[in-house]
PDB file of N, CA and C in Angstrom:
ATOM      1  N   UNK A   1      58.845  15.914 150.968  1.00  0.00           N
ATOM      2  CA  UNK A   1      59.438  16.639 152.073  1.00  0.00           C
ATOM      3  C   UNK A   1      60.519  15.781 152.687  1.00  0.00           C
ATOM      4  N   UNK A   2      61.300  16.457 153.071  1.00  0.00           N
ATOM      5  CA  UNK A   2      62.497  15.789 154.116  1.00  0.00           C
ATOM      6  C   UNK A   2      63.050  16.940 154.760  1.00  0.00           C
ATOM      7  N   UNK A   3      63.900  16.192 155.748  1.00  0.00           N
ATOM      8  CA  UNK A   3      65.142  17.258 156.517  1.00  0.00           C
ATOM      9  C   UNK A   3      66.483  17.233 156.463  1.00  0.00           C
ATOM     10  N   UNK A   4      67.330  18.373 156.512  1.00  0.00           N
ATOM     11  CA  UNK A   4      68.613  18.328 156.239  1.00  0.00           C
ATOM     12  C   UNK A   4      69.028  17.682 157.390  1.00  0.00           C
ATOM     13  N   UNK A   5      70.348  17.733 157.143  1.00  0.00           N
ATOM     14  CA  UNK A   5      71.607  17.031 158.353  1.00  0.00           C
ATOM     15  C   UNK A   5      71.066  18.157 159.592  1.00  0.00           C
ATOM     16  N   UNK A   6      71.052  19.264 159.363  1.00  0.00           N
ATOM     17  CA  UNK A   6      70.485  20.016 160.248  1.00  0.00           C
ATOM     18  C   UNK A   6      69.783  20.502 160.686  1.00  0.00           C
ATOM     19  N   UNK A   7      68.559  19.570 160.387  1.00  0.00           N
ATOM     20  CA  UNK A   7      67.642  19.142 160.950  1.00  0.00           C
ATOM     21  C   UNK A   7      66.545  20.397 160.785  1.00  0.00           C
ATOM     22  N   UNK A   8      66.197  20.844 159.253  1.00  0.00           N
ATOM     23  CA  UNK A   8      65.590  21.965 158.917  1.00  0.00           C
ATOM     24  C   UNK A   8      64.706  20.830 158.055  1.00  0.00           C
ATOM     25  N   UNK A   9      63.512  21.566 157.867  1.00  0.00           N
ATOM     26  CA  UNK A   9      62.232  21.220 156.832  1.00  0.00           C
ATOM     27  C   UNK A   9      63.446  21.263 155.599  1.00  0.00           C
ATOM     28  N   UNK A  10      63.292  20.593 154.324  1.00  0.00           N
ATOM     29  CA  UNK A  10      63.353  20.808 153.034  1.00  0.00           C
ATOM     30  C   UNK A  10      62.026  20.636 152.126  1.00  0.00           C
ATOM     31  N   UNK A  11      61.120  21.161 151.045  1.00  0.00           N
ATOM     32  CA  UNK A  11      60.187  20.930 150.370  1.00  0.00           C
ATOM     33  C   UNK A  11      60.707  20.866 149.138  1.00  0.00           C
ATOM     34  N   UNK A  12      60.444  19.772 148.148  1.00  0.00           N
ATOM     35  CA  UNK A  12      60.863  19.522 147.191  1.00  0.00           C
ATOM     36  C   UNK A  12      59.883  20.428 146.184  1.00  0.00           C
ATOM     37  N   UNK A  13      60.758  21.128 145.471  1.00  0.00           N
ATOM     38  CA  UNK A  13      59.618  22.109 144.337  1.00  0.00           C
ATOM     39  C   UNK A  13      59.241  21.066 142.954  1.00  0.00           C
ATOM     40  N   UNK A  14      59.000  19.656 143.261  1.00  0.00           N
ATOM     41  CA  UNK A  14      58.407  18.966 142.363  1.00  0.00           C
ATOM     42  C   UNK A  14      56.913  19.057 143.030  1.00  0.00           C
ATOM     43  N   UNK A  15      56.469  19.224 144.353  1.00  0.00           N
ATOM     44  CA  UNK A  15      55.250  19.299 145.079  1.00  0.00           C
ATOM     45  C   UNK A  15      54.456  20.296 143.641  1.00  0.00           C
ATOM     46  N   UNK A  16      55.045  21.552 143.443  1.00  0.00           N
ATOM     47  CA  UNK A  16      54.206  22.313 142.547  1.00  0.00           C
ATOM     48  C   UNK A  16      54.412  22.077 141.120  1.00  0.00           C
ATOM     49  N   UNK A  17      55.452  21.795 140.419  1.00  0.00           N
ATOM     50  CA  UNK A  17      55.780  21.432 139.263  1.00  0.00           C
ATOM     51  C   UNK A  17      54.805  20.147 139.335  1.00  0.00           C
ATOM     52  N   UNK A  18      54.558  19.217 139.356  1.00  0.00           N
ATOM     53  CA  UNK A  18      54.451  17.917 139.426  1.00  0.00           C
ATOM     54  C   UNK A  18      52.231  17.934 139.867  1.00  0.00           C
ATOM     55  N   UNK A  19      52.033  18.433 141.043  1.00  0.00           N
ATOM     56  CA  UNK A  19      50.661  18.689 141.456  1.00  0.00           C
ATOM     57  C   UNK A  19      50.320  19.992 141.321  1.00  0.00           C
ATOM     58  N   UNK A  20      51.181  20.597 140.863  1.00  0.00           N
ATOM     59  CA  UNK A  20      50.558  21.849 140.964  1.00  0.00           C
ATOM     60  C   UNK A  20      49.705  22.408 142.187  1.00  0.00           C
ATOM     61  N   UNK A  21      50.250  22.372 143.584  1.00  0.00           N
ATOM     62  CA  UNK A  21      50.109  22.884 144.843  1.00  0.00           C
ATOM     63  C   UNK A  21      51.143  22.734 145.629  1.00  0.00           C
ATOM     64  N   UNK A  22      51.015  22.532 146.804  1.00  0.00           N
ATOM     65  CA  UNK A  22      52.014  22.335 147.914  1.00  0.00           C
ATOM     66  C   UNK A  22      52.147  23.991 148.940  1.00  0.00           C
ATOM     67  N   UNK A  23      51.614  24.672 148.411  1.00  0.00           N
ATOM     68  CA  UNK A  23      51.499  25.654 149.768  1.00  0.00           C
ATOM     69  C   UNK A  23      51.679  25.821 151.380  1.00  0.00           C
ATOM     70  N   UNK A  24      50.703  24.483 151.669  1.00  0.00           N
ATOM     71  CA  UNK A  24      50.888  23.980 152.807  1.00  0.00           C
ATOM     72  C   UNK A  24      51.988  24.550 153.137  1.00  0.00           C
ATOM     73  N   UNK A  25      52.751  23.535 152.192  1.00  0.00           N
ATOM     74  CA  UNK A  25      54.303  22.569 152.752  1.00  0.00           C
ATOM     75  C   UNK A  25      55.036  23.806 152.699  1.00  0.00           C
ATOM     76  N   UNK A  26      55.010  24.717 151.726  1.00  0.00           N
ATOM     77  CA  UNK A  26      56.128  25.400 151.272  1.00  0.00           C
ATOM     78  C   UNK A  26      56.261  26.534 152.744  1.00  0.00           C
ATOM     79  N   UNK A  27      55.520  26.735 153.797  1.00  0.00           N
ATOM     80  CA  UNK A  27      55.556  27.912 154.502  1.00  0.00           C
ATOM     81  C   UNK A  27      56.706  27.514 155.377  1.00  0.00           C
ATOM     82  N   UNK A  28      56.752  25.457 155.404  1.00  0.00           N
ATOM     83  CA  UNK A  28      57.728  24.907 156.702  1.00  0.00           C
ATOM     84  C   UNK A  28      59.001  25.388 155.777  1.00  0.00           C
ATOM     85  N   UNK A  29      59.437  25.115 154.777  1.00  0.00           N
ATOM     86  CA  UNK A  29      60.423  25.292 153.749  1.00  0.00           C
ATOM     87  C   UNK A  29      61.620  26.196 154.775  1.00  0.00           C
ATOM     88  N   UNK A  30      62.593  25.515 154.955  1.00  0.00           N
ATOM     89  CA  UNK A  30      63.617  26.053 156.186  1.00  0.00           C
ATOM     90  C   UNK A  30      63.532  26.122 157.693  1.00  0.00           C
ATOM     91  N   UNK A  31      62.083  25.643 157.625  1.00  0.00           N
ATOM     92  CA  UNK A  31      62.579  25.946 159.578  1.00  0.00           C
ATOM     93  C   UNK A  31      63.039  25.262 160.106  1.00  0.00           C
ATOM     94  N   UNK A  32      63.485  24.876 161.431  1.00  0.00           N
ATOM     95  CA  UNK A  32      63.494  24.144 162.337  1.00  0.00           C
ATOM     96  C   UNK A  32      62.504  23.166 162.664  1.00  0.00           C
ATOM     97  N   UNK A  33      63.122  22.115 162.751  1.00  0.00           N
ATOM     98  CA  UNK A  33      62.142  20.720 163.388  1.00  0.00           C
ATOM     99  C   UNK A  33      62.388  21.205 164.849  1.00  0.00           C
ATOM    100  N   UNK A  34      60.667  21.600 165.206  1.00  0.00           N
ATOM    101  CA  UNK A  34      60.733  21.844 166.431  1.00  0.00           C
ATOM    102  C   UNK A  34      60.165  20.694 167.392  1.00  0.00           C
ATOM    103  N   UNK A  35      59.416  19.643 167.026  1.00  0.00           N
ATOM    104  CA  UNK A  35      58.784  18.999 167.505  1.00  0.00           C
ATOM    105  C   UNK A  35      60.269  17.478 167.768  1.00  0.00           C
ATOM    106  N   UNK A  36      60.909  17.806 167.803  1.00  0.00           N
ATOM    107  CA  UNK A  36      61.859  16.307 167.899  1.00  0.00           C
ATOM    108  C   UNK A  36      62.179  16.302 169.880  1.00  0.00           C
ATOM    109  N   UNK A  37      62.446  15.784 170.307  1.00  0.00           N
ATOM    110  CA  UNK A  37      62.837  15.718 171.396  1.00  0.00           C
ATOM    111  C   UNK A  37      64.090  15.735 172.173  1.00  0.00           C
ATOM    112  N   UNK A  38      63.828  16.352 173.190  1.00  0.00           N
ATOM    113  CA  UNK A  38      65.542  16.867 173.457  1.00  0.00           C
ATOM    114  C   UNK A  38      66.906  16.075 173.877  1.00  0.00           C
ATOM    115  N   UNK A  39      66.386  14.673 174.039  1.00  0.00           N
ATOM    116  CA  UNK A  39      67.501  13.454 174.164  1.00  0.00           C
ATOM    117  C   UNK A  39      67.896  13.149 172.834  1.00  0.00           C
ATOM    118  N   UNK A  40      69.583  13.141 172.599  1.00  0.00           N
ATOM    119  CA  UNK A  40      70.022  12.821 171.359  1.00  0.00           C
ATOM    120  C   UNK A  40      69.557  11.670 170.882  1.00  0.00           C
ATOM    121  N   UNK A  41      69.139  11.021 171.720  1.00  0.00           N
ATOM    122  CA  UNK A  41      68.910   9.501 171.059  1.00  0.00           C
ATOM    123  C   UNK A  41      67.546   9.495 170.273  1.00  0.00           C
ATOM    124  N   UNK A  42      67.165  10.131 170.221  1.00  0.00           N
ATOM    125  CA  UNK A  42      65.693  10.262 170.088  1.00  0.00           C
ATOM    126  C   UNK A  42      65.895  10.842 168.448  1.00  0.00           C
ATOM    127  N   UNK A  43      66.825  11.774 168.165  1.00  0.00           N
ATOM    128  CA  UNK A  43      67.098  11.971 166.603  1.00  0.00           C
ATOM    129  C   UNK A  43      67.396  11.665 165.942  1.00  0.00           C
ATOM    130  N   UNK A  44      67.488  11.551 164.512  1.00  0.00           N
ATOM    131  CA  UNK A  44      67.535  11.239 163.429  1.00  0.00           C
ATOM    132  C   UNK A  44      69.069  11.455 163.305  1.00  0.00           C
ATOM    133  N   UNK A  45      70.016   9.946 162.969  1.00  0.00           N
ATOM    134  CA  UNK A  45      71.640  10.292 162.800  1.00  0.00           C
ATOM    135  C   UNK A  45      71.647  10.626 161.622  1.00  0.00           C
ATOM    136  N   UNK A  46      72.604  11.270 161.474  1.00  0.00           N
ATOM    137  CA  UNK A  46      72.829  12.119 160.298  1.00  0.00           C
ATOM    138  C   UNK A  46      73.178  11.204 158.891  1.00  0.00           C
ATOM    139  N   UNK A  47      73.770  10.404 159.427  1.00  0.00           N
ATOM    140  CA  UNK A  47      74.014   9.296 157.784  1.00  0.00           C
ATOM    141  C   UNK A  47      72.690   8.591 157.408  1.00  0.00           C
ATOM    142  N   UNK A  48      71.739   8.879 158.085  1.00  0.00           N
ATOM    143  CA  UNK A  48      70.462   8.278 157.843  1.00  0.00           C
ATOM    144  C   UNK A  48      69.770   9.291 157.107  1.00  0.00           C
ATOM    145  N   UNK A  49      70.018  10.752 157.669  1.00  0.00           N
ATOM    146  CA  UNK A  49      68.666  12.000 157.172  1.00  0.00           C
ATOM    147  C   UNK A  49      69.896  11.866 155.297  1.00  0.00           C
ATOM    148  N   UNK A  50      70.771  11.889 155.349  1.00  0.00           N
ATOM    149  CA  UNK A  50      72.260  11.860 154.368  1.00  0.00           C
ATOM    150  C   UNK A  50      71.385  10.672 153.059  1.00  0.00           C
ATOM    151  N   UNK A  51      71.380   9.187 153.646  1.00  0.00           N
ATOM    152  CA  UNK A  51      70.949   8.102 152.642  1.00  0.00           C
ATOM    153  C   UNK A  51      69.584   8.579 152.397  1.00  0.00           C
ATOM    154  N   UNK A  52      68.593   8.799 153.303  1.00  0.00           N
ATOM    155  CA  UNK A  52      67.223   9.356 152.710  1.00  0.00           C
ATOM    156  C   UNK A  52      67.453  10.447 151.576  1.00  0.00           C
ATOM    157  N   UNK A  53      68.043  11.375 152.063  1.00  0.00           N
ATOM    158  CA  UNK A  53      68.126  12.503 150.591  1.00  0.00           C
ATOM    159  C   UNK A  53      68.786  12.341 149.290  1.00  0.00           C
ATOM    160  N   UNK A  54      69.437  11.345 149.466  1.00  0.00           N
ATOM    161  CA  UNK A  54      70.645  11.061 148.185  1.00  0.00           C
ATOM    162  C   UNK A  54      69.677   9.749 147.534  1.00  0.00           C
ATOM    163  N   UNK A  55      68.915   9.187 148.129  1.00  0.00           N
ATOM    164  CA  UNK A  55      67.492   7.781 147.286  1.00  0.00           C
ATOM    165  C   UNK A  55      66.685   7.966 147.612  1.00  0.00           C
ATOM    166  N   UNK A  56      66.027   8.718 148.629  1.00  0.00           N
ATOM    167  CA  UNK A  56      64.495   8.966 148.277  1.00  0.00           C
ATOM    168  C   UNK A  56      64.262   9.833 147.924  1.00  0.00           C
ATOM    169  N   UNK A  57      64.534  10.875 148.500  1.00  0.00           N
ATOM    170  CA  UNK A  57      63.875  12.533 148.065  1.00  0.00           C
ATOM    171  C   UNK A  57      64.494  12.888 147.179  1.00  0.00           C
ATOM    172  N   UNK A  58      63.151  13.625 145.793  1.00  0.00           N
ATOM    173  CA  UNK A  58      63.093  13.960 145.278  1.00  0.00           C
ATOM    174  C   UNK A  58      63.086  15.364 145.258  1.00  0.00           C
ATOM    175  N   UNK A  59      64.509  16.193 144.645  1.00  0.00           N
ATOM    176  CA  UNK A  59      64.155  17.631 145.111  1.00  0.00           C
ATOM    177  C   UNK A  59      63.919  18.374 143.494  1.00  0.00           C
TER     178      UNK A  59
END
């Protein structure tokens, strides 16, 4: 799992290819991160959510 620049759920469809489940996960699949807090400082900068998706996550 990760989030876009805009700050939406992404679920990687290796969760089911790979374990064969992920249901859970798949219902967040696009929403909104609602739980972040409403001072900018408090979020995730965007060249950071950017380097996480381009070397860690696996989509």
């Amino acid at each position: 799992m990760t989030i876009t620049t805009d700050l939406k759920v992404e679920v990687s469809k290796r969760i089911k290819e790979e374990f064969e489940n992920g249901k859970e996960y798949y219902r967040f699949h696009g929403n909104d991160l609602y739980n972040l807090a409403n001072k900018l400082i408090d979020k995730p900068e965007s060249r950071f959510v950017e380097w996480h998706n381009e070397n860690v996550f696996k989509c």
